[in-house]
C-alpha atoms as a PDB file:
ATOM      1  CA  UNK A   1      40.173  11.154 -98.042  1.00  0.00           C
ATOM      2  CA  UNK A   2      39.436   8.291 -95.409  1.00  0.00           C
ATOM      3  CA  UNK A   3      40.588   4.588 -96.490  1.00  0.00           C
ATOM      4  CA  UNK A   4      36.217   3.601 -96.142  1.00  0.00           C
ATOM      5  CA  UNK A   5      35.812   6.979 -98.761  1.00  0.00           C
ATOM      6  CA  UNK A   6      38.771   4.860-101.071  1.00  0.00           C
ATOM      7  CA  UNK A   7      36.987   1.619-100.414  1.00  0.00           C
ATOM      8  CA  UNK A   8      33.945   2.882-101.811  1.00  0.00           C
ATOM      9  CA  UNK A   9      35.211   5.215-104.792  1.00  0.00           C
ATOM     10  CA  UNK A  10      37.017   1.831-105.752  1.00  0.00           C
ATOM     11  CA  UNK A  11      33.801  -0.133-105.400  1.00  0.00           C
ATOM     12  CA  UNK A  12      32.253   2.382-107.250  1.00  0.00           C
ATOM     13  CA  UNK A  13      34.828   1.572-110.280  1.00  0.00           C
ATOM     14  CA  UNK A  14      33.230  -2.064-111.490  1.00  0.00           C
ATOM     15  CA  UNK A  15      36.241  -2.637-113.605  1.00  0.00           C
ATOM     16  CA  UNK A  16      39.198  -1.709-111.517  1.00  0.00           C
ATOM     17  CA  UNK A  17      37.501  -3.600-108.648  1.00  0.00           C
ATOM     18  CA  UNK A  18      36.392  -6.860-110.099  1.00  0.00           C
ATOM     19  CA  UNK A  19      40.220  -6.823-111.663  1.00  0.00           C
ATOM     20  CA  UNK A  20      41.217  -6.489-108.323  1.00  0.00           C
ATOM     21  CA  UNK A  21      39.402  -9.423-107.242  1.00  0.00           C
ATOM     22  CA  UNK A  22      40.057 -11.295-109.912  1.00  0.00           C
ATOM     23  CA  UNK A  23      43.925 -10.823-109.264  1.00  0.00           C
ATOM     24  CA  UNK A  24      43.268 -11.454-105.279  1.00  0.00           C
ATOM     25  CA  UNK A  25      41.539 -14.905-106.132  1.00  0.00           C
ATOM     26  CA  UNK A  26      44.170 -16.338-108.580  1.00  0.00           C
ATOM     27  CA  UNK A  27      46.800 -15.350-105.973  1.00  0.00           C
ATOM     28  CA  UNK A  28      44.963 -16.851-103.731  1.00  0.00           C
ATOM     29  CA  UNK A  29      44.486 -19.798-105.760  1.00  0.00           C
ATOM     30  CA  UNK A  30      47.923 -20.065-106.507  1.00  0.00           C
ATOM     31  CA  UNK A  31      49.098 -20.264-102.431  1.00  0.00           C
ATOM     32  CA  UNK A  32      46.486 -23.423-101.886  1.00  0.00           C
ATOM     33  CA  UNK A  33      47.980 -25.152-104.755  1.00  0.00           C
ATOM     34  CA  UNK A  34      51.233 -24.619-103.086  1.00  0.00           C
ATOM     35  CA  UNK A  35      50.427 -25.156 -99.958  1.00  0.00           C
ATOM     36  CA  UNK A  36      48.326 -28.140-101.306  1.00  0.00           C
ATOM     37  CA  UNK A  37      51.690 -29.505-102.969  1.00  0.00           C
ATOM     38  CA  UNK A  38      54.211 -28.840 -99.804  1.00  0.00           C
ATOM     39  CA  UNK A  39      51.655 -30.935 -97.783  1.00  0.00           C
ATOM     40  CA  UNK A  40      51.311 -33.794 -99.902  1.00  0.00           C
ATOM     41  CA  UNK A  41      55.214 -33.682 -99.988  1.00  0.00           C
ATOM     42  CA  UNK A  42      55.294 -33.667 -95.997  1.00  0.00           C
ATOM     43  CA  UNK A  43      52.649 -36.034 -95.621  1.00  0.00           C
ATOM     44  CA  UNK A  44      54.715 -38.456 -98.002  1.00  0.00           C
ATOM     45  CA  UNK A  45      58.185 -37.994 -96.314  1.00  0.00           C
ATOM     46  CA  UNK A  46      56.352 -38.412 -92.563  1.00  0.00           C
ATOM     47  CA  UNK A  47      54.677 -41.396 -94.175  1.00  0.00           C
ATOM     48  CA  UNK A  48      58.586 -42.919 -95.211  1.00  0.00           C
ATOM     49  CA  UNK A  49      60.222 -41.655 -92.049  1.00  0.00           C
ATOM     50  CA  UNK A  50      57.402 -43.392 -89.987  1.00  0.00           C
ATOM     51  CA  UNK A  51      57.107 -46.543 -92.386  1.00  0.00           C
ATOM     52  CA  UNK A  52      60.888 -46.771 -92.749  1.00  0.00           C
ATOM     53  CA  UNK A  53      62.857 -45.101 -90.157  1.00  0.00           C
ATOM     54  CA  UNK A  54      61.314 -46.459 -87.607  1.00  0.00           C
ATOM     55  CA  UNK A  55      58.771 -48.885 -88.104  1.00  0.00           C
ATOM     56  CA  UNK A  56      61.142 -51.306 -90.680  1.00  0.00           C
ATOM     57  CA  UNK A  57      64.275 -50.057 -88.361  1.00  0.00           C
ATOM     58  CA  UNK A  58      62.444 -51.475 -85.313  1.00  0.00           C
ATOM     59  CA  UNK A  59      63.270 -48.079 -83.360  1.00  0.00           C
ATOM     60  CA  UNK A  60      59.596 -47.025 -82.589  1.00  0.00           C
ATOM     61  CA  UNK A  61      59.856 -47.026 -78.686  1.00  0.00           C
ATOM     62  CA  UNK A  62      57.078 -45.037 -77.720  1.00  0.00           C
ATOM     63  CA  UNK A  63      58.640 -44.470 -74.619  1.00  0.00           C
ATOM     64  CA  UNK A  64      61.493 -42.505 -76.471  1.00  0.00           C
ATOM     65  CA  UNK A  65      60.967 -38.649 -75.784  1.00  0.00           C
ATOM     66  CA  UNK A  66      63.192 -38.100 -79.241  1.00  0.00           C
ATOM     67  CA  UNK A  67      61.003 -40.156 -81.172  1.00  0.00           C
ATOM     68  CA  UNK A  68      57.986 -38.599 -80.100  1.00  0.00           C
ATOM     69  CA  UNK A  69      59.189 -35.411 -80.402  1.00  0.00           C
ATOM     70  CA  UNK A  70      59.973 -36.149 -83.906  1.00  0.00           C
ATOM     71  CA  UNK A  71      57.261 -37.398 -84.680  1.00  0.00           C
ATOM     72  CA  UNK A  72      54.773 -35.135 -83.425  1.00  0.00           C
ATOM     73  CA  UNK A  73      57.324 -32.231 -84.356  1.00  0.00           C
ATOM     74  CA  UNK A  74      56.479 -33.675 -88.438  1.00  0.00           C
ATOM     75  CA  UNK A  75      52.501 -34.518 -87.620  1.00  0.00           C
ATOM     76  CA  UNK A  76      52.005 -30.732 -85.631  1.00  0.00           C
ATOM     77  CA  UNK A  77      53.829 -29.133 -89.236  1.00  0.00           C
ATOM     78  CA  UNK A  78      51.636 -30.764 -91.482  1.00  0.00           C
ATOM     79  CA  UNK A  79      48.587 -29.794 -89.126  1.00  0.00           C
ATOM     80  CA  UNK A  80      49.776 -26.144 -89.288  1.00  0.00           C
ATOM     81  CA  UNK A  81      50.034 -26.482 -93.212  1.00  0.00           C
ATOM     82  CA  UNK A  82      46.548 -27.715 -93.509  1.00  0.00           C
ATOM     83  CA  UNK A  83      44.937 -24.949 -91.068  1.00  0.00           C
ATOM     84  CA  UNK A  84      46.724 -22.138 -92.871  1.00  0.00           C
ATOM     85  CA  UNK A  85      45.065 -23.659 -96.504  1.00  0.00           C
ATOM     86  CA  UNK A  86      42.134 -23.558 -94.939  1.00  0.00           C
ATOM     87  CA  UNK A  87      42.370 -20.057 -93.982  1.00  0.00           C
ATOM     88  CA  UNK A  88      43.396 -19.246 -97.538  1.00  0.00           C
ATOM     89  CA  UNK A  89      40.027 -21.504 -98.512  1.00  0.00           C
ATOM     90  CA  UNK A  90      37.872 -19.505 -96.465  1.00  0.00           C
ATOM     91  CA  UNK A  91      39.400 -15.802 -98.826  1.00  0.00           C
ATOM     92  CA  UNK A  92      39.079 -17.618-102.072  1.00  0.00           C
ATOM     93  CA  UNK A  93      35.220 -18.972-101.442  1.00  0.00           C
ATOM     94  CA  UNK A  94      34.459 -15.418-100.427  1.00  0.00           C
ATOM     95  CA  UNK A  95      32.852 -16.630 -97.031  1.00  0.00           C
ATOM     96  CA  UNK A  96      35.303 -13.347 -95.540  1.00  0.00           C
ATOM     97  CA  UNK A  97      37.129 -10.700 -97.779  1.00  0.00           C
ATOM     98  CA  UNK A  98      40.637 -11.162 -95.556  1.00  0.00           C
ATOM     99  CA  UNK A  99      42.048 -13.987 -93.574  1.00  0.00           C
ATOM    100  CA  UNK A 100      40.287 -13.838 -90.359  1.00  0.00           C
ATOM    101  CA  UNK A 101      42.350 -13.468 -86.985  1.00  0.00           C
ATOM    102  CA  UNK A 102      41.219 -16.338 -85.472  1.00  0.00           C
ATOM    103  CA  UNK A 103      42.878 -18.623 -87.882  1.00  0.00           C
ATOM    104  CA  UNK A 104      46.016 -16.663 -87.533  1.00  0.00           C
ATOM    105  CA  UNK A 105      45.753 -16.894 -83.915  1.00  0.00           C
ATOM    106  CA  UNK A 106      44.904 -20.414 -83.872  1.00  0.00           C
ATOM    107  CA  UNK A 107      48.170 -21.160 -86.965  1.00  0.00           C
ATOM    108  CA  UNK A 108      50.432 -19.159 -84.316  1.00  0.00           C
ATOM    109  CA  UNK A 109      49.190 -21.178 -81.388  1.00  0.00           C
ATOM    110  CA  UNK A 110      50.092 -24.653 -83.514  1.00  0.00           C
ATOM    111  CA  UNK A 111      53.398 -23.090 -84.022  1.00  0.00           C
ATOM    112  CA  UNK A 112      54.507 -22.109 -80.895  1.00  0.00           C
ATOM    113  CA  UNK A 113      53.434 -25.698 -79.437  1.00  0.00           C
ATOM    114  CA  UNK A 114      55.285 -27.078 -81.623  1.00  0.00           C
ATOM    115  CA  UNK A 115      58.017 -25.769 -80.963  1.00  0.00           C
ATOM    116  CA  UNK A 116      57.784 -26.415 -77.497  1.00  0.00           C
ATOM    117  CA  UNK A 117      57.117 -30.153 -77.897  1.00  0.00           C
ATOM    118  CA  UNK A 118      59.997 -30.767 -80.100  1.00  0.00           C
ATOM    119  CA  UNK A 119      62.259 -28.503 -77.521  1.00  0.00           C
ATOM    120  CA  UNK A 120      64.802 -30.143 -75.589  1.00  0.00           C
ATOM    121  CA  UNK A 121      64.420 -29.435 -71.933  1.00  0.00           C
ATOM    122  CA  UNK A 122      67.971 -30.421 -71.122  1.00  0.00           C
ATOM    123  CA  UNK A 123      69.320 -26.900 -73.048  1.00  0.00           C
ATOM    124  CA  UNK A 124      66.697 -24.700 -72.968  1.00  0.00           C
ATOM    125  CA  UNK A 125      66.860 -22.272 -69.841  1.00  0.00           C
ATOM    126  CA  UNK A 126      63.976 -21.295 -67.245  1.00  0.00           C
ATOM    127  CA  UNK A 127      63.950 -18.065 -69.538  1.00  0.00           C
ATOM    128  CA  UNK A 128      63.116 -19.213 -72.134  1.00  0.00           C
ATOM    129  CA  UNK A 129      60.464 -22.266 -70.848  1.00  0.00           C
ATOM    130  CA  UNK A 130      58.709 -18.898 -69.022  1.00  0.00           C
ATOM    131  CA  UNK A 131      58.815 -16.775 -72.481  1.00  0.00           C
ATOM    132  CA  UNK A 132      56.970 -19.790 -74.352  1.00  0.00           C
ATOM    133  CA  UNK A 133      54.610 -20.383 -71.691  1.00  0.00           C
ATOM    134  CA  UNK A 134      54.024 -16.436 -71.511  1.00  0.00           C
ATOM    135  CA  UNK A 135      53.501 -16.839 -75.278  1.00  0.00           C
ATOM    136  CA  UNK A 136      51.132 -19.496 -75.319  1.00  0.00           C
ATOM    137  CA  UNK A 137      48.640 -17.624 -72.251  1.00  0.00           C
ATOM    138  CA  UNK A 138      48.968 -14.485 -74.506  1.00  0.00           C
ATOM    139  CA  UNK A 139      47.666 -16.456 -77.399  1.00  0.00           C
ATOM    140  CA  UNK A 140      45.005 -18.044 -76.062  1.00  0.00           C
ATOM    141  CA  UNK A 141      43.923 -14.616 -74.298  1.00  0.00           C
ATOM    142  CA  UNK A 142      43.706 -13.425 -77.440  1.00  0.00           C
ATOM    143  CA  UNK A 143      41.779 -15.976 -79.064  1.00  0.00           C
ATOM    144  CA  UNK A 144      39.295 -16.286 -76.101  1.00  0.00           C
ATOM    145  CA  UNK A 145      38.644 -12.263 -76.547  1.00  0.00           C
ATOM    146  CA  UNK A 146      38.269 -12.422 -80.546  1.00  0.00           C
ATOM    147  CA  UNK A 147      35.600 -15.741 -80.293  1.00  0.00           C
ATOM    148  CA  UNK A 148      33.897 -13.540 -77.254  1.00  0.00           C
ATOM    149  CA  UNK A 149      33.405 -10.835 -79.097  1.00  0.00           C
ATOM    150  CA  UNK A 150      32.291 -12.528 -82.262  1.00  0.00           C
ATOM    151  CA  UNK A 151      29.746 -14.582 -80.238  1.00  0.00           C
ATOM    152  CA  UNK A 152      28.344 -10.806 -79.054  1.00  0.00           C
ATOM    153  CA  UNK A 153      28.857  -9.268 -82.598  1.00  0.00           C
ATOM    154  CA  UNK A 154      26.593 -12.640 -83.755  1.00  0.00           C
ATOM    155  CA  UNK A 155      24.131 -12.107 -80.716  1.00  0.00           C
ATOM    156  CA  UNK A 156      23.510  -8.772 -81.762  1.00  0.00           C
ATOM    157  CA  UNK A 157      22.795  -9.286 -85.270  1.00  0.00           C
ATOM    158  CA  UNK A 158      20.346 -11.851 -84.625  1.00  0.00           C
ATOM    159  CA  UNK A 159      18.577  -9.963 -82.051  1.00  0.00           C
ATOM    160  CA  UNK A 160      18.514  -7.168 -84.966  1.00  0.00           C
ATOM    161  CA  UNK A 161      16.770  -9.480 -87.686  1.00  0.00           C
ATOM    162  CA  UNK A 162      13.195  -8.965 -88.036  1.00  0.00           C
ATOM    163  CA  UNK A 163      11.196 -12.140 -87.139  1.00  0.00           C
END
């Protein structure tokens, strides 16, 4: 039996299905509250770090590569938080049955720029600089190919609707 012939014996079950659901939603749920809670925590420690640390301290010097870096390093987290609750917004309003791979595309490419602005340039080898940078063109490959071939997938459909 093919996984489509399970998907539709399942769908065929009301009961076992809509339990299903029902479990996948509150799970669901359950992450954005989380997630919800972790960046209201973030948000309010970046808000004290900024406010205190360096505002009060009178250490904000743009110019200081270790400030920004710590700063955006703390702003690019709390970005990456938000995107992947939106992702999980996107299951639970049933706009897509999974999490689509754009937004985990887009999550990973947040990541891995963070990372590289709050890298210190004075340890990190040539290596390494060329693995992120090979990282971040795969990425974005990948993205550009997913949108492209949503845009056609679109295209078609609406040249398939009857006028």
């Amino acid at each position: 039996m093919s996984n489509k012939d399970e998907v539709e014996e399942t769908k065929s079950e009301p009961g076992l299905a809509s339990l299903y659901e029902w479990f996948e939603r509150a799970v669901v749920l359950l992450l954005t509250l989380l997630i919800a809670i972790v960046v209201i925590a973030a948000v309010w420690t970046l808000s004290l770090k900024i406010l205190f640390g360096l505002v009060l301290a009178g250490s904000l010097d743009p110019s200081d590569y270790r400030v920004f870096q710590s700063v955006f390093g703390m702003i690019l987290t709390v970005i990456i938080a938000l995107e992947f609750k939106k992702s999980l917004l996107v299951v639970a309003e049933r706009r897509e049955a999974v999490v689509q791979i754009r937004s985990v595309i887009v999550i990973a490419l947040l990541a891995v720029c963070r990372k590289v602005i709050i890298l210190d340039l004075t340890e990190t080898d040539a290596f390494h600089t060329l693995a992120f940078a090979a990282v971040i063109l795969a990425l974005g490959t990948v993205y550009w190919l997913v949108r492209d071939s949503d845009r056609r997938r679109d295209e078609t459909a609406q040249m398939k609707r009857p006028v």
